[in-house]
Protein backbone atom coordinates (compact mmCIF):
# COMPACT_ATOMS: atom_id res chain seq x y z
CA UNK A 1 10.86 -8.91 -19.22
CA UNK A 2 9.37 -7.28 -16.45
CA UNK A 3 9.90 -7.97 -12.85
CA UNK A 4 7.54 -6.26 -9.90
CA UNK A 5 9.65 -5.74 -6.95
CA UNK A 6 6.45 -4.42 -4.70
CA UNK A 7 2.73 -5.88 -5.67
CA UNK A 8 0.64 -4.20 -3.27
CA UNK A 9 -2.40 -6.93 -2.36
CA UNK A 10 -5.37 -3.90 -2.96
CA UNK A 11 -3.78 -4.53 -6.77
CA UNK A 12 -5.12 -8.38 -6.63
CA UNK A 13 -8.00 -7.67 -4.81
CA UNK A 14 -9.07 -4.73 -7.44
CA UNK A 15 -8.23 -7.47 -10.38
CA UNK A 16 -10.72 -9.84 -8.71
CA UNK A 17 -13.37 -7.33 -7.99
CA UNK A 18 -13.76 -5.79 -11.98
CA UNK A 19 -13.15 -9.88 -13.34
CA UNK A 20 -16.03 -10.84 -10.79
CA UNK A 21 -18.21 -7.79 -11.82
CA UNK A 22 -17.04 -7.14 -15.41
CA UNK A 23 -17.38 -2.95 -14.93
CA UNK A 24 -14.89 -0.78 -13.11
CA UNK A 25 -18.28 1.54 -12.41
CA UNK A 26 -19.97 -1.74 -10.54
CA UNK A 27 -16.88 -2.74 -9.14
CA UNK A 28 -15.69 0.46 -7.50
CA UNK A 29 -18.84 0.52 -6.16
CA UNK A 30 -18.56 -3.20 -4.45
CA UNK A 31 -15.26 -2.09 -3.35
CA UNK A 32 -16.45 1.62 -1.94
CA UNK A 33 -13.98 3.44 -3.39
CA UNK A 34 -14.49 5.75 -6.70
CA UNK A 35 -14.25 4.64 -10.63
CA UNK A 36 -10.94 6.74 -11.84
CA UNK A 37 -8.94 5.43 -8.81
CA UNK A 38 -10.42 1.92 -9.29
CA UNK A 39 -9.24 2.76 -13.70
CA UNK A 40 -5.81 3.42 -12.72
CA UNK A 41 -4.95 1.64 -10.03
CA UNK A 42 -6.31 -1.43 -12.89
CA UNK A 43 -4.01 0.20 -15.66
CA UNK A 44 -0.96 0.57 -13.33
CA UNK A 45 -1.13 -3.29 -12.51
CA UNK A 46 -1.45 -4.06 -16.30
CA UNK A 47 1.87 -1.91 -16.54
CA UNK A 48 3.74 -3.73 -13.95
CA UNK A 49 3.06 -6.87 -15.21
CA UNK A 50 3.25 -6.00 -18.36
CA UNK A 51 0.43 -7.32 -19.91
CA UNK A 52 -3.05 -7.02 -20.65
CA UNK A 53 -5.35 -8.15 -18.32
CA UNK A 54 -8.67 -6.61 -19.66
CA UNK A 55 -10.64 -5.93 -23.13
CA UNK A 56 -12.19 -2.31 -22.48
CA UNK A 57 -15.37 -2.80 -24.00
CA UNK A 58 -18.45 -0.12 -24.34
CA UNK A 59 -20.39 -2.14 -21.82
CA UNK A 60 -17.91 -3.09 -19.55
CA UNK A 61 -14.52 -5.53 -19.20
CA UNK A 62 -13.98 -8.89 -20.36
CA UNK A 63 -11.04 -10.67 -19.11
CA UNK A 64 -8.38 -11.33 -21.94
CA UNK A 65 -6.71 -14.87 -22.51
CA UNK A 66 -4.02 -13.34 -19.52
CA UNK A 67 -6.33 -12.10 -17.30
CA UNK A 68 -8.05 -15.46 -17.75
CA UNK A 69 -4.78 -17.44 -16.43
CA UNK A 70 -4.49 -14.87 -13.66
CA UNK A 71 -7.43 -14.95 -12.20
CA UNK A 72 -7.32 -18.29 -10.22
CA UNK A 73 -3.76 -17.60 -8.93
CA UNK A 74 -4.86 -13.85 -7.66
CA UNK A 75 -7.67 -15.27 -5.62
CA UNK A 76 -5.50 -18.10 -4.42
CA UNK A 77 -3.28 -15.14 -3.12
CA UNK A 78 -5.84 -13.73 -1.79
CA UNK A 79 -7.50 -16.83 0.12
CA UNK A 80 -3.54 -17.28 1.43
CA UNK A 81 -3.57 -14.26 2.50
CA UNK A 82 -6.97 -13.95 4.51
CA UNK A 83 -5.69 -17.48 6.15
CA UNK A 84 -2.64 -16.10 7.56
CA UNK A 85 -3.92 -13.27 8.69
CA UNK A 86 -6.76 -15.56 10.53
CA UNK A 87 -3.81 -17.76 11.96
CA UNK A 88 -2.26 -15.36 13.04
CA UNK A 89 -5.08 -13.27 14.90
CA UNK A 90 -6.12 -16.32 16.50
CA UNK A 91 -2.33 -16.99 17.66
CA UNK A 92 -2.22 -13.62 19.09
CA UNK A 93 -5.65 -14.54 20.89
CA UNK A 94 -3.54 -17.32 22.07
CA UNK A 95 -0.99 -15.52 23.35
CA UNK A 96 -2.76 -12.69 25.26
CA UNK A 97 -5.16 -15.62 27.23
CA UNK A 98 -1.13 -17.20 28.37
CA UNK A 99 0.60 -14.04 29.33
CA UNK A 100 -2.43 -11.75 30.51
């Protein structure tokens, strides 16, 4: 069994971006960052979890059976996540208009 003591969120958000676009190349290129970084960074996930999240095709990925369960939980991460950090900018809005 595997356990993942540090999941860094750019790991989700990568998994989301190749699912949504179904080709590392078209994906790193949504994301603006470069196709090997995008390949590993995809491959080291799949080793932390220790499974295998996509079928490497000639044209492109295809999510496996995994990757399929996944998906809806990353991007409910991922929605959690851009709420909090919304809450919390617009406490910290808040907070400067009381003690300015």
């Amino acid at each position: 069994m595997y356990y993942i003591y540090h999941m860094d969120i750019r790991h989700l958000r990568y998994f989301v971006t190749v699912a949504e676009h179904g080709s590392i190349t078209h994906a790193a290129e949504a994301l603006g960052i470069e196709q090997p970084p995008l390949s590993q960074q995809i491959r080291q996930l799949e080793r932390n979890l220790g499974v295998t999240l996509f079928e490497r095709q000639t044209r492109g990925m295809k999510l496996t059976e995994i990757g399929e369960v996944l998906l809806p939980r990353a991007r409910t991460i991922l929605d959690l996540q851009a709420q909090f950090l919304s809450t919390a900018e617009g406490l910290a809005r808040g907070k400067e208009g009381i003690f300015a």
